[in-house]
Each structure stands twice: as structure tokens, then as C-alpha cells.
PDB file of N, CA and C in Angstrom:
ATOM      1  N   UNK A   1       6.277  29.943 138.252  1.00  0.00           N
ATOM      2  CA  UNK A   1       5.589  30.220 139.508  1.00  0.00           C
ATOM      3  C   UNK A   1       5.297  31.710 139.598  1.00  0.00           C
ATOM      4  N   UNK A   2       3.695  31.784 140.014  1.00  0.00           N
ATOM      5  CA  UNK A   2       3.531  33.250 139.935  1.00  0.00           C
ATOM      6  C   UNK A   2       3.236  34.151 141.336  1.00  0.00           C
ATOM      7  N   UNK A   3       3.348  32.921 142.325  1.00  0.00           N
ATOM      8  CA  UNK A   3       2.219  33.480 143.654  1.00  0.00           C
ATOM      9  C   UNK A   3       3.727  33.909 144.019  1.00  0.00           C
ATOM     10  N   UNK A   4       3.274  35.059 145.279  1.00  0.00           N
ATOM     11  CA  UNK A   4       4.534  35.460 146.107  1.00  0.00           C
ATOM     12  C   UNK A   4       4.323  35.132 147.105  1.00  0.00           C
ATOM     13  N   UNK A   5       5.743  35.178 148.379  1.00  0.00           N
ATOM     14  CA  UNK A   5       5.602  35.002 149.521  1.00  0.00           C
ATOM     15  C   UNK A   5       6.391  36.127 150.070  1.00  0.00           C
ATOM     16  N   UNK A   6       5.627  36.557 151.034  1.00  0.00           N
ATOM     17  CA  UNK A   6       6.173  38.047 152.113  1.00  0.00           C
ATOM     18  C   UNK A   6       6.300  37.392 153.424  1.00  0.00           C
ATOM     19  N   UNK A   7       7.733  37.257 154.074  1.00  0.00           N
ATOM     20  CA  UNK A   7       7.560  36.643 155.215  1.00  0.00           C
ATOM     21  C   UNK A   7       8.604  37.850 155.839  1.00  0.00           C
ATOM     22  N   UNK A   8       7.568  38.776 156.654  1.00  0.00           N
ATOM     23  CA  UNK A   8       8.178  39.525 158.030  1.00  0.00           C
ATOM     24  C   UNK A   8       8.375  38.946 159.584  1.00  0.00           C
ATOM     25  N   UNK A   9       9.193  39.737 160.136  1.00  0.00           N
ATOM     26  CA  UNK A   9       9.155  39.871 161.601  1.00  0.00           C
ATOM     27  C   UNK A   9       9.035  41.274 162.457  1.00  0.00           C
ATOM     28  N   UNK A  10       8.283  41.588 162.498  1.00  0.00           N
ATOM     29  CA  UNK A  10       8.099  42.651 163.372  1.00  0.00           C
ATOM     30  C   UNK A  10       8.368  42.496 165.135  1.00  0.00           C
ATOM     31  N   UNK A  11       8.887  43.923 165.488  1.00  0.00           N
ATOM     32  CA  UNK A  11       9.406  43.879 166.851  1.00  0.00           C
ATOM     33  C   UNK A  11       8.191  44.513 167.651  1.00  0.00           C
ATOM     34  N   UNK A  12       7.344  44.003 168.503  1.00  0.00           N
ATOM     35  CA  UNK A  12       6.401  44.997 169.461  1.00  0.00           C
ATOM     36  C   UNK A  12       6.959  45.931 170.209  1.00  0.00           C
ATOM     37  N   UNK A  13       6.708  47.282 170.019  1.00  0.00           N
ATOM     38  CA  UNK A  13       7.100  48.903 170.956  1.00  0.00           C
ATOM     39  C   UNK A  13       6.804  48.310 172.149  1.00  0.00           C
ATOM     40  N   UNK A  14       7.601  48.788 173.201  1.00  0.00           N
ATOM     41  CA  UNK A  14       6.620  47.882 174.701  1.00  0.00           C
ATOM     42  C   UNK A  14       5.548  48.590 175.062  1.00  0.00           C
ATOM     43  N   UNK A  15       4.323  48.229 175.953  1.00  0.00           N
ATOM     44  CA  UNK A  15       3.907  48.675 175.978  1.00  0.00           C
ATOM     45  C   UNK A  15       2.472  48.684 174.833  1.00  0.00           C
ATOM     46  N   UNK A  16       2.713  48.387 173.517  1.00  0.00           N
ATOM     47  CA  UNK A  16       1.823  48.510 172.453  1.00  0.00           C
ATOM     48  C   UNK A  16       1.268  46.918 172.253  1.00  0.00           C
ATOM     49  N   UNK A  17       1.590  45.868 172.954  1.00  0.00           N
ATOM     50  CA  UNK A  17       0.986  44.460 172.605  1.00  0.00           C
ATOM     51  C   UNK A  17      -0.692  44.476 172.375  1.00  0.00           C
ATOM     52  N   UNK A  18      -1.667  45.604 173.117  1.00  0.00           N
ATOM     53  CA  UNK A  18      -2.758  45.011 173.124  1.00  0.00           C
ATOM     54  C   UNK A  18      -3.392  46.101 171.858  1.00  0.00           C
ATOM     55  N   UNK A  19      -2.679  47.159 171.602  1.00  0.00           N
ATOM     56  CA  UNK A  19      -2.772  48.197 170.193  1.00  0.00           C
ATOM     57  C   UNK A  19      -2.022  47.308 169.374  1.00  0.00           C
ATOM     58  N   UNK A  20      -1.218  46.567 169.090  1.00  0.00           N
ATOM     59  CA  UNK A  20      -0.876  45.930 167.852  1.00  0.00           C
ATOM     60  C   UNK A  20      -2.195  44.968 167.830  1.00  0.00           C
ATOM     61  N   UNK A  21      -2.291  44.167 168.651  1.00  0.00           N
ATOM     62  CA  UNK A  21      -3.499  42.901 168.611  1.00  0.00           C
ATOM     63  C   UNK A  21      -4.308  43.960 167.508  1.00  0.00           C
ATOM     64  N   UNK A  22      -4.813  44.817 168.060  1.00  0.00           N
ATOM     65  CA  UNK A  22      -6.167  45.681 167.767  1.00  0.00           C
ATOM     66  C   UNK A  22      -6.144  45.772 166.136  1.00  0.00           C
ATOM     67  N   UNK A  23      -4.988  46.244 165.891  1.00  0.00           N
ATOM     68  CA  UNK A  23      -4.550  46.829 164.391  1.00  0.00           C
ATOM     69  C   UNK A  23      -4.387  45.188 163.373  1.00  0.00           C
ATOM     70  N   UNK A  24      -3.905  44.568 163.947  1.00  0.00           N
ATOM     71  CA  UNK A  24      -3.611  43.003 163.364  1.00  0.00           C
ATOM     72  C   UNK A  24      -4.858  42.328 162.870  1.00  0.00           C
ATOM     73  N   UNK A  25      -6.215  42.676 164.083  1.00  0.00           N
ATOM     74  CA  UNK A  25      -7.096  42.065 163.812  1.00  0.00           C
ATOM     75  C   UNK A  25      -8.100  42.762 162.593  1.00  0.00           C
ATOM     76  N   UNK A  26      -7.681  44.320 162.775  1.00  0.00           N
ATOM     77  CA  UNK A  26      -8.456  45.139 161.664  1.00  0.00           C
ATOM     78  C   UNK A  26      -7.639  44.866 160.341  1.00  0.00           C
ATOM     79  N   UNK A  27      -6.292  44.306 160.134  1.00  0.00           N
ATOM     80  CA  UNK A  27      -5.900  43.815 158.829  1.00  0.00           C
ATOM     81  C   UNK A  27      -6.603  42.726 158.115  1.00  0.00           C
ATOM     82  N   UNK A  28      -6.926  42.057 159.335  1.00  0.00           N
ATOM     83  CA  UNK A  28      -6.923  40.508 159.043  1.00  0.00           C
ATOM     84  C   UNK A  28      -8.465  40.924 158.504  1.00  0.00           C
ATOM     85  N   UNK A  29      -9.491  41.163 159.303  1.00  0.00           N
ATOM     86  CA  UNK A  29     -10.640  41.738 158.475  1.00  0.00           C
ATOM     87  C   UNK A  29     -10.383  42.153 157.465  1.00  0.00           C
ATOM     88  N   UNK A  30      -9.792  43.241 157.162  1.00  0.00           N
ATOM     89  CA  UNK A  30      -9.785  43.828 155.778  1.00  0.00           C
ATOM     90  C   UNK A  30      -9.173  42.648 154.426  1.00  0.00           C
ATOM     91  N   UNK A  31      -8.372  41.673 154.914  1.00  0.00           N
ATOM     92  CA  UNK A  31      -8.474  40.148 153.739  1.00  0.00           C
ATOM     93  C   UNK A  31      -9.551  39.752 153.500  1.00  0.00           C
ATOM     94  N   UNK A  32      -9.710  39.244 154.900  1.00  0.00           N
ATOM     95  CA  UNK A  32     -11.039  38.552 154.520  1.00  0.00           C
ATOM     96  C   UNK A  32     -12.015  39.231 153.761  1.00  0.00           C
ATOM     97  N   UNK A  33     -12.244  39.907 154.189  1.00  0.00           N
ATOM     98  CA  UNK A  33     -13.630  40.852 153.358  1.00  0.00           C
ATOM     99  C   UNK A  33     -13.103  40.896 151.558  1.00  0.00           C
ATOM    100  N   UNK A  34     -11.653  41.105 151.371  1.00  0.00           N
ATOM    101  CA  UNK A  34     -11.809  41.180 150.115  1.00  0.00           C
ATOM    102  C   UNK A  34     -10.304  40.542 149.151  1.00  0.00           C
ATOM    103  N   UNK A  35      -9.568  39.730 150.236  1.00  0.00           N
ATOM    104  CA  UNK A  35      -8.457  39.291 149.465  1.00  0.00           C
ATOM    105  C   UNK A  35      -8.365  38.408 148.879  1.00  0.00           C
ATOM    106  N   UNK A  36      -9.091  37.549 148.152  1.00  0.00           N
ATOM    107  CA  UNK A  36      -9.798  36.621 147.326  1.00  0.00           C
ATOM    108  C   UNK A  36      -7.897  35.650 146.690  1.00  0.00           C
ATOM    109  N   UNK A  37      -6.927  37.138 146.397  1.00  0.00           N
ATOM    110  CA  UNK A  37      -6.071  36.237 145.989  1.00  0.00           C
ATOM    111  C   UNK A  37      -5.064  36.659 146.683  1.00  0.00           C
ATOM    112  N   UNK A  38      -5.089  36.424 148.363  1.00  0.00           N
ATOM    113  CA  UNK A  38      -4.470  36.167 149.019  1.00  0.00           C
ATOM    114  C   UNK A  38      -4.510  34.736 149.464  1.00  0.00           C
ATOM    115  N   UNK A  39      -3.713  34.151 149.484  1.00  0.00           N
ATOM    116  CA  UNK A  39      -3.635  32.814 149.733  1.00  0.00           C
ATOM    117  C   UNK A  39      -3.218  32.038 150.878  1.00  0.00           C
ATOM    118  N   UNK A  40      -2.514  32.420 151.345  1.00  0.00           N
ATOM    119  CA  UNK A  40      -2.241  32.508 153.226  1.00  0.00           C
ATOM    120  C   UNK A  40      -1.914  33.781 153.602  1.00  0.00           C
ATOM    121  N   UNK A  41      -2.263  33.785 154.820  1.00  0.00           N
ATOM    122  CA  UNK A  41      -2.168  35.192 155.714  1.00  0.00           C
ATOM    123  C   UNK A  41      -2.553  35.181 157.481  1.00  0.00           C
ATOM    124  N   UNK A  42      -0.967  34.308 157.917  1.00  0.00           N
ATOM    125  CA  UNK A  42      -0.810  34.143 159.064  1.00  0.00           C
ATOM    126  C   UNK A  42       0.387  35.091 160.080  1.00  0.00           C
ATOM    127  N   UNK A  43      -0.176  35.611 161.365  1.00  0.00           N
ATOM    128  CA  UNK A  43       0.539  35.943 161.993  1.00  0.00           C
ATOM    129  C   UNK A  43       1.085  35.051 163.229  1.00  0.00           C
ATOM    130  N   UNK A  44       2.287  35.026 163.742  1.00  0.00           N
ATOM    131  CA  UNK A  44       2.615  33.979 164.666  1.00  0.00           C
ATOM    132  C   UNK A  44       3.316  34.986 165.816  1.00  0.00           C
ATOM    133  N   UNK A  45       3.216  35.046 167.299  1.00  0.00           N
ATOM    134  CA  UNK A  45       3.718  35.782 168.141  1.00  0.00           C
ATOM    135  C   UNK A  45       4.569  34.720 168.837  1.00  0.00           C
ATOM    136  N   UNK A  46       5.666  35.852 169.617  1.00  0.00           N
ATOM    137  CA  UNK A  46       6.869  34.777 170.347  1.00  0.00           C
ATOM    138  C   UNK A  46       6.218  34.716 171.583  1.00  0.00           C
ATOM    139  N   UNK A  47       7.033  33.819 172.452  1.00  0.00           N
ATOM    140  CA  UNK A  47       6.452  33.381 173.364  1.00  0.00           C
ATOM    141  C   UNK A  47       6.306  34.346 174.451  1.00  0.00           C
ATOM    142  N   UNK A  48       6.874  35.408 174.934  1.00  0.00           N
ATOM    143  CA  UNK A  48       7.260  36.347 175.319  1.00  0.00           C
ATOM    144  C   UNK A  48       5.885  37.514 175.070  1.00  0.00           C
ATOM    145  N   UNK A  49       5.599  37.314 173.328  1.00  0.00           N
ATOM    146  CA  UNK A  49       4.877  38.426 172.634  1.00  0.00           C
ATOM    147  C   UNK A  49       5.231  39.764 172.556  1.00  0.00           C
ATOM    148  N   UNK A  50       6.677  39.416 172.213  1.00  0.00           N
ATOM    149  CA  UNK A  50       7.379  40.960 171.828  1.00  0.00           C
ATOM    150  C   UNK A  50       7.528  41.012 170.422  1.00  0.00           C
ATOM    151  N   UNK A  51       7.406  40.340 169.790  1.00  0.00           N
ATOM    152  CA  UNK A  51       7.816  39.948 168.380  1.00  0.00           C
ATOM    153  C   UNK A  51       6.995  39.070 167.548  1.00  0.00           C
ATOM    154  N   UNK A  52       6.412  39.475 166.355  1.00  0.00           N
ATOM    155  CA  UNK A  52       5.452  38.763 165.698  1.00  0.00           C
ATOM    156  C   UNK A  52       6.327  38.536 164.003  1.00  0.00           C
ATOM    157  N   UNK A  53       5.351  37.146 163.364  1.00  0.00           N
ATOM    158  CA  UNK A  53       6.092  36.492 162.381  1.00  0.00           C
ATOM    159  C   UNK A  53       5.042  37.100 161.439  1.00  0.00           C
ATOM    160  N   UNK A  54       5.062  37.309 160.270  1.00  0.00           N
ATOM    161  CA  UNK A  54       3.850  37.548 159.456  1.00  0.00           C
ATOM    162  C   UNK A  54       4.171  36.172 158.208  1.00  0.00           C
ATOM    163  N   UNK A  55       2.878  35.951 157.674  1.00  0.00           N
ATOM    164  CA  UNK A  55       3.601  35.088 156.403  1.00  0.00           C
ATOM    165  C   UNK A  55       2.315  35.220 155.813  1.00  0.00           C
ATOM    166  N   UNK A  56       2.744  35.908 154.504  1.00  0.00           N
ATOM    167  CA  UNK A  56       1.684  36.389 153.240  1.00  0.00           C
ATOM    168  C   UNK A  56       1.960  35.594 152.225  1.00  0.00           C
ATOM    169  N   UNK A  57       1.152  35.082 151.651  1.00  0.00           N
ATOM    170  CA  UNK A  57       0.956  34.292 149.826  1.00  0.00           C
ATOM    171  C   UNK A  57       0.218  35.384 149.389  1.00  0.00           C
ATOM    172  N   UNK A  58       0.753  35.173 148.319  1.00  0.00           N
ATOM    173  CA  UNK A  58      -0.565  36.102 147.469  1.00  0.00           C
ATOM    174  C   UNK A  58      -0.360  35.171 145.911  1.00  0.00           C
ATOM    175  N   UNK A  59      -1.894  35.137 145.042  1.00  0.00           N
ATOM    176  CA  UNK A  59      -1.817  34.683 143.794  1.00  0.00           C
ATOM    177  C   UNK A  59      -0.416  35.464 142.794  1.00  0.00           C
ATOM    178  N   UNK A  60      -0.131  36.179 143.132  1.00  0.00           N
ATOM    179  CA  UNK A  60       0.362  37.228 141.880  1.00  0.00           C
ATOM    180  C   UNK A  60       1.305  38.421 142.396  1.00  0.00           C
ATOM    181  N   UNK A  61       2.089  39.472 141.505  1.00  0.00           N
ATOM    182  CA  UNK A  61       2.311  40.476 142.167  1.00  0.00           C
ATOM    183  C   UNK A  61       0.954  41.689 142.208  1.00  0.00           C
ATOM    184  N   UNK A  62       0.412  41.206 141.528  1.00  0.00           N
ATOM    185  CA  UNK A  62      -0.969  42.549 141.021  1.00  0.00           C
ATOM    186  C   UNK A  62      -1.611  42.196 142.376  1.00  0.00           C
ATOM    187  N   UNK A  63      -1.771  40.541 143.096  1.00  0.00           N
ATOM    188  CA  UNK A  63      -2.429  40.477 144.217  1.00  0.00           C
ATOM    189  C   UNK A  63      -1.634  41.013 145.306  1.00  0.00           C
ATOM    190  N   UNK A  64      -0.423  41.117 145.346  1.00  0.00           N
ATOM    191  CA  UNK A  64       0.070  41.508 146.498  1.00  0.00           C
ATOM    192  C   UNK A  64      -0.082  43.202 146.471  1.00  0.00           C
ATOM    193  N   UNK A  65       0.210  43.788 145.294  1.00  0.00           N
ATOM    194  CA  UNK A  65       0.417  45.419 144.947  1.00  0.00           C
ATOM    195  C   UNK A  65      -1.600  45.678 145.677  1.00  0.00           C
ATOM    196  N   UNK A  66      -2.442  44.935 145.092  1.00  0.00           N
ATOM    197  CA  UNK A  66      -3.629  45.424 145.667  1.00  0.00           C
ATOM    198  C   UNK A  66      -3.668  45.320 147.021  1.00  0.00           C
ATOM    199  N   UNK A  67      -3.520  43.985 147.561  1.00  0.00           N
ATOM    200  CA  UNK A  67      -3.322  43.767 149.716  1.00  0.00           C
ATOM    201  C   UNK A  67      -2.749  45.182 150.150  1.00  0.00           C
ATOM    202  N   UNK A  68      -1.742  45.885 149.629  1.00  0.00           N
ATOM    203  CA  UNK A  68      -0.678  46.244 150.316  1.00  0.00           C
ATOM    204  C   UNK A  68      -2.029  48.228 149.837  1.00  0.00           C
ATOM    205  N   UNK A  69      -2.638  48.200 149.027  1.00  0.00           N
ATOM    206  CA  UNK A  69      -3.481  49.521 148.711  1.00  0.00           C
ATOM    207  C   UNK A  69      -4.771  49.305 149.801  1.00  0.00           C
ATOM    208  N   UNK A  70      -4.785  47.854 149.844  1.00  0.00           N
ATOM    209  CA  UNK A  70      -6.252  47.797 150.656  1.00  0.00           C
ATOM    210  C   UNK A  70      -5.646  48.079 152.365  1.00  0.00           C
ATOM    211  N   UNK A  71      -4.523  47.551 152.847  1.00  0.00           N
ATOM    212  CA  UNK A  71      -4.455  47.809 154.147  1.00  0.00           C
ATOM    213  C   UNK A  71      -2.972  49.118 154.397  1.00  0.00           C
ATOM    214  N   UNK A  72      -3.156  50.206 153.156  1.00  0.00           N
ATOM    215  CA  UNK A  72      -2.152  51.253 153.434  1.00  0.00           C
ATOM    216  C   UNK A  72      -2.169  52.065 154.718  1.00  0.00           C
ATOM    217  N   UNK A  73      -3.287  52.067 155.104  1.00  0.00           N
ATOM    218  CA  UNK A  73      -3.748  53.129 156.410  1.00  0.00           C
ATOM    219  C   UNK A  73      -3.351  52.037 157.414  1.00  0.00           C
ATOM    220  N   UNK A  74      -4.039  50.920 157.424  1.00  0.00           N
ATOM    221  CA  UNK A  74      -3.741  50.070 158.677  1.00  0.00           C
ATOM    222  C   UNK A  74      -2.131  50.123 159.047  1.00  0.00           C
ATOM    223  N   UNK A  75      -1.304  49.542 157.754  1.00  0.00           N
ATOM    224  CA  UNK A  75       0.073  49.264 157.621  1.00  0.00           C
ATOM    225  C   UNK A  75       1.204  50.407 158.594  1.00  0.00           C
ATOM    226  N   UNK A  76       0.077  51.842 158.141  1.00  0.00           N
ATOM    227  CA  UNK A  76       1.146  52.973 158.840  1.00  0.00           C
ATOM    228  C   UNK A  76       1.310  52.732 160.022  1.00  0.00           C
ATOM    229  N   UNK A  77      -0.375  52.874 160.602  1.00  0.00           N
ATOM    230  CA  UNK A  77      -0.737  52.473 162.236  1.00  0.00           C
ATOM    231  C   UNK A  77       0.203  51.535 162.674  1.00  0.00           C
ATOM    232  N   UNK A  78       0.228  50.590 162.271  1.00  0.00           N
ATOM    233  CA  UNK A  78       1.536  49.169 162.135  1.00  0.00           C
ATOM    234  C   UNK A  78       2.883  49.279 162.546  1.00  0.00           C
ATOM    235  N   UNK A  79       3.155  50.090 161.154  1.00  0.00           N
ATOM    236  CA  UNK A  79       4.325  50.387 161.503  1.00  0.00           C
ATOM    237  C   UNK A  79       4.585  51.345 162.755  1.00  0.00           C
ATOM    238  N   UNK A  80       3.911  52.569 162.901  1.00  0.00           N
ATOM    239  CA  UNK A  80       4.380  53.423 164.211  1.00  0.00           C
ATOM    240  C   UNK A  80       4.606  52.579 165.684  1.00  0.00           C
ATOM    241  N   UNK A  81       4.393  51.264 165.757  1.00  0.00           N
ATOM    242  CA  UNK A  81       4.075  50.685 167.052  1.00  0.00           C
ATOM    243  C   UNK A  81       4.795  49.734 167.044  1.00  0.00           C
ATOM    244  N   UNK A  82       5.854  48.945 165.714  1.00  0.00           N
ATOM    245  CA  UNK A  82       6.599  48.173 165.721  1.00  0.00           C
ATOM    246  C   UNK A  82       7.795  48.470 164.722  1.00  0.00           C
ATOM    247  N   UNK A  83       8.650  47.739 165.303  1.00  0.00           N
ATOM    248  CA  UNK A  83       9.894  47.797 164.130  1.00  0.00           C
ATOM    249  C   UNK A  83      10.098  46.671 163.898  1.00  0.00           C
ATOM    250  N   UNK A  84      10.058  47.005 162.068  1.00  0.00           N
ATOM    251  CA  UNK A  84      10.374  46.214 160.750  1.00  0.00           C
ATOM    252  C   UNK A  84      11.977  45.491 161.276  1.00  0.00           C
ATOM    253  N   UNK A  85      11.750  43.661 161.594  1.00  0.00           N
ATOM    254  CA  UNK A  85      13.271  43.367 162.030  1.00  0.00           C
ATOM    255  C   UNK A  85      13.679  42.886 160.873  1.00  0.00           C
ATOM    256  N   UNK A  86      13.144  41.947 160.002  1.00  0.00           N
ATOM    257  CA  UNK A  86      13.191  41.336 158.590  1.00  0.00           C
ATOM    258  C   UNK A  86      12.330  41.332 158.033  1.00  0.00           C
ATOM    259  N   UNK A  87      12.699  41.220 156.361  1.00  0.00           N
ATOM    260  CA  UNK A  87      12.011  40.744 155.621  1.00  0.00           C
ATOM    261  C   UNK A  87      12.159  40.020 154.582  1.00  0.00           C
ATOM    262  N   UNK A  88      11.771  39.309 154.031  1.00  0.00           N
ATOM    263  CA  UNK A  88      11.869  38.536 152.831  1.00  0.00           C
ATOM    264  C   UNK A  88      10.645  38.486 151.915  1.00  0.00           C
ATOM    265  N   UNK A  89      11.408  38.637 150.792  1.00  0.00           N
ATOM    266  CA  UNK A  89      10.632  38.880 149.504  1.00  0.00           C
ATOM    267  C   UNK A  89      10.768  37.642 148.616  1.00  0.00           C
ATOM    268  N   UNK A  90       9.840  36.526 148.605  1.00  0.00           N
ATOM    269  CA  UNK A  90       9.924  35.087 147.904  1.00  0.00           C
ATOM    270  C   UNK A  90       9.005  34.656 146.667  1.00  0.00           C
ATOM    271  N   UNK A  91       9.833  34.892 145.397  1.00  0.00           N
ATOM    272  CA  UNK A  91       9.270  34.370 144.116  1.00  0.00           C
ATOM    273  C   UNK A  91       9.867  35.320 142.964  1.00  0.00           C
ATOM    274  N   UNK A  92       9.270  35.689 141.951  1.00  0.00           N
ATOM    275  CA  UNK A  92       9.329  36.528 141.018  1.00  0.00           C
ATOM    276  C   UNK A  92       8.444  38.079 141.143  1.00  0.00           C
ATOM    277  N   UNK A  93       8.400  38.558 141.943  1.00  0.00           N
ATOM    278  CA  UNK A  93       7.378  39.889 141.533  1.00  0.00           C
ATOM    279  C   UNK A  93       8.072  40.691 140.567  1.00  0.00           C
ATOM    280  N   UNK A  94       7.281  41.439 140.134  1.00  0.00           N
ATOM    281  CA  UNK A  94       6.987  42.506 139.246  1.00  0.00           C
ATOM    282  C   UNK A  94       8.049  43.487 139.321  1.00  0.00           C
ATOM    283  N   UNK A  95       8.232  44.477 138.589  1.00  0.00           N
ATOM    284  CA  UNK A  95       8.848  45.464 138.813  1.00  0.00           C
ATOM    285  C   UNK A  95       8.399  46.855 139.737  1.00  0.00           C
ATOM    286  N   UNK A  96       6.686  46.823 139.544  1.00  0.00           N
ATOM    287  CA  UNK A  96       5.987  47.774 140.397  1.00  0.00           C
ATOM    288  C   UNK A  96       5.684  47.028 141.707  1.00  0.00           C
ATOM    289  N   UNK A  97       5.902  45.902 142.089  1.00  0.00           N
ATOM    290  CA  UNK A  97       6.257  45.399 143.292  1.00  0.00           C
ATOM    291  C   UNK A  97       7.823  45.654 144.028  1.00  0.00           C
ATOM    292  N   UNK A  98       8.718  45.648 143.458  1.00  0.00           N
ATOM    293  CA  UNK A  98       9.987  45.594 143.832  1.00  0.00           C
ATOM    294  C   UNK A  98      10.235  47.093 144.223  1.00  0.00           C
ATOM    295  N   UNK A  99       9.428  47.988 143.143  1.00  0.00           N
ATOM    296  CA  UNK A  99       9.605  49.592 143.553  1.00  0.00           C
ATOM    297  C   UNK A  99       8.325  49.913 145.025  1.00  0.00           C
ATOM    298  N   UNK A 100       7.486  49.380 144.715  1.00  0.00           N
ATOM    299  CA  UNK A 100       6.455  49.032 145.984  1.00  0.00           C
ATOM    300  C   UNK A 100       7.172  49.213 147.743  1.00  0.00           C
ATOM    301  N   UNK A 101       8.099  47.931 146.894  1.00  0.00           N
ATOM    302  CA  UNK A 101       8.325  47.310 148.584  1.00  0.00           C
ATOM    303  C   UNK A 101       9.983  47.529 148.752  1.00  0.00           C
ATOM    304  N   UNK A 102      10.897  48.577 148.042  1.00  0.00           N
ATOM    305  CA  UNK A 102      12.434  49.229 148.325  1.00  0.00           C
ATOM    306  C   UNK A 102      12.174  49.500 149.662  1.00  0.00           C
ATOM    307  N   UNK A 103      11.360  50.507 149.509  1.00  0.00           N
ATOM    308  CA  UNK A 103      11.492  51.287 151.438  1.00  0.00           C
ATOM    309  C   UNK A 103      11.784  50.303 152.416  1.00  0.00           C
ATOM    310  N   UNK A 104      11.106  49.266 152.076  1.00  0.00           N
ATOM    311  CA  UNK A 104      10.996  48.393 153.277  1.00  0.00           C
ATOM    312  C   UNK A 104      12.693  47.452 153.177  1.00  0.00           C
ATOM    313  N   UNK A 105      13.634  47.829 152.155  1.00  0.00           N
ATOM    314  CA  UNK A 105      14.368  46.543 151.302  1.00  0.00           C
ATOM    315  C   UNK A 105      14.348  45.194 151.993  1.00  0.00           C
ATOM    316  N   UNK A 106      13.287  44.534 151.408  1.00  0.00           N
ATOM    317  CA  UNK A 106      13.161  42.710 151.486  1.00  0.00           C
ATOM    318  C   UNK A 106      14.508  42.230 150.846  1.00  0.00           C
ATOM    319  N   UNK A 107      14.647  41.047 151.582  1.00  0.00           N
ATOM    320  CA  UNK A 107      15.797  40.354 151.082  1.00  0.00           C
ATOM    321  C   UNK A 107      14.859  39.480 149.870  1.00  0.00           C
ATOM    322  N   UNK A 108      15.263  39.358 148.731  1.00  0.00           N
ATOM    323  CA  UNK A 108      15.132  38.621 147.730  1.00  0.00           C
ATOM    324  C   UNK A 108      15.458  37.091 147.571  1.00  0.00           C
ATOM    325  N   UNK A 109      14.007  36.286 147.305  1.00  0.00           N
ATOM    326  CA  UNK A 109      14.246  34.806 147.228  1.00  0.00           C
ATOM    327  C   UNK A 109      14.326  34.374 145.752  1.00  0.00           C
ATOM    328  N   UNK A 110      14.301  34.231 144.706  1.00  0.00           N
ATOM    329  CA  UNK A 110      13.844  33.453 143.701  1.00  0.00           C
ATOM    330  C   UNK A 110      13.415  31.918 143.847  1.00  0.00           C
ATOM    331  N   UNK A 111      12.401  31.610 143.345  1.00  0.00           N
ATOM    332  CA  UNK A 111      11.844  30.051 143.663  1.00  0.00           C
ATOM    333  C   UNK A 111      12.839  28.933 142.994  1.00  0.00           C
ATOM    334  N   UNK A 112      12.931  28.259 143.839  1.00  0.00           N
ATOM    335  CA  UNK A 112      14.016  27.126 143.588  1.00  0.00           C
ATOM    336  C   UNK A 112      13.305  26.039 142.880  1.00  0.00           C
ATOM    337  N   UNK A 113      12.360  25.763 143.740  1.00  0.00           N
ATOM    338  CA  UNK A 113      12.050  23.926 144.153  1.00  0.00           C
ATOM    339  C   UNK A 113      10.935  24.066 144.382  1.00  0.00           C
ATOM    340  N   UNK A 114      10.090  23.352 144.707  1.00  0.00           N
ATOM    341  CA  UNK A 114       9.085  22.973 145.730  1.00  0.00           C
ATOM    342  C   UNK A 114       7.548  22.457 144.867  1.00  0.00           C
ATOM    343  N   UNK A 115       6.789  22.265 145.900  1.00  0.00           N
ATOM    344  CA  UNK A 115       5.438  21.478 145.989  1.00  0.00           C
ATOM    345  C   UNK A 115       4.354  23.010 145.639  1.00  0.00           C
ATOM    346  N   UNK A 116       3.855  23.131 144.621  1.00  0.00           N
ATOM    347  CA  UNK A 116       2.715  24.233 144.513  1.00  0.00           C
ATOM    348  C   UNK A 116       1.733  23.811 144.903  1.00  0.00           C
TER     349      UNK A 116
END
């Protein structure tokens, strides 16, 4: 299995719900327009909307290492307005993925099982 899965939770700054929307939606553009091997790329908010779920596929680690160059500017904006609560890092990536994504330290899945 080669695709990865990035599944965050981010915390909303108060106050910043309708500047995160803003920034979320300029990510989500920037896939579409060119993430060809991104493979899902859903955000889910709590009921509340203090707290958002992210859940990334990507074909590959080379696809995830490119997502993560195409939305570097957005990501900062991102981050200044929320805090990183989890993360998980699901499959095999790369080694220039794993050095990629330390800062952030994802908890590590290796693929078990499942339906591709």
C-alpha cells in the first residue's frame, strides 16, 4: 500500500471561525486546481465549530510532500489561528515525508488490513 492518510484535529482561536472558513476554503481551491493525487480531502467541524477534523489521502508520499509545497503559505495562515490538537500519520511514507512532517510529530499508523 502506497497512498497515505493524514487525519488532523485542529482547535479554532475564538473569535477566528469566519478567518479559518476563509483560509479552509482557499486550501480547498488550491487541490482542486491541482491535486490530481490527492484522493480525499475532507474537513468536518464540531457542532459547537470550535474544532475541525481534517482527513487527507494522498496517492503516494511524493503526493503528499507536493500538497503540503502547494498549500505552505496557506498552512502558516492556518496554523496562526488554530491549534494543532492531533495528528495521525497512516501508511508507509517516505523518509522525506517523516522529516517533512517531525515538527508537527504525527502519531504513526502502519497499514494493517483493509479494503483499497
Amino acid at each position: 500500500m502506497t497512498k497515505l492518510r493524514l487525519i488532523f484535529r485542529l482547535q479554532i482561536h475564538a473569535g477566528k471561525l469566519a478567518e479559518f472558513k476563509e483560509v479552509a476554503a482557499a486550501i480547498l481551491a488550491a487541490v482542486q486546481a491541482s491535486g490530481h493525487d490527492t484522493l480525499e480531502y475532507e474537513w468536518f467541524l464540531n457542532r459547537e465549530q470550535t474544532e475541525c477534523v481534517v482527513l487527507e489521502t494522498f496517492a503516494s508520499s511524493e503526493a503528499l510532500l507536493a500538497h503540503a509545497d502547494r498549500v505552505a503559505d496557506l498552512a502558516v495562515r492556518l496554523f496562526s489561528i488554530t491549534d494543532l490538537a492531533d495528528i495521525w500519520l497512516c501508511g508507509e511514507p517516505s523518509a522525506a515525508v517523516l522529516e517533512k512532517t517531525a515538527a508537527f510529530a504525527p502519531k504513526p499508523y502502519a497499514f494493517m488490513q483493509g479494503r483499497a
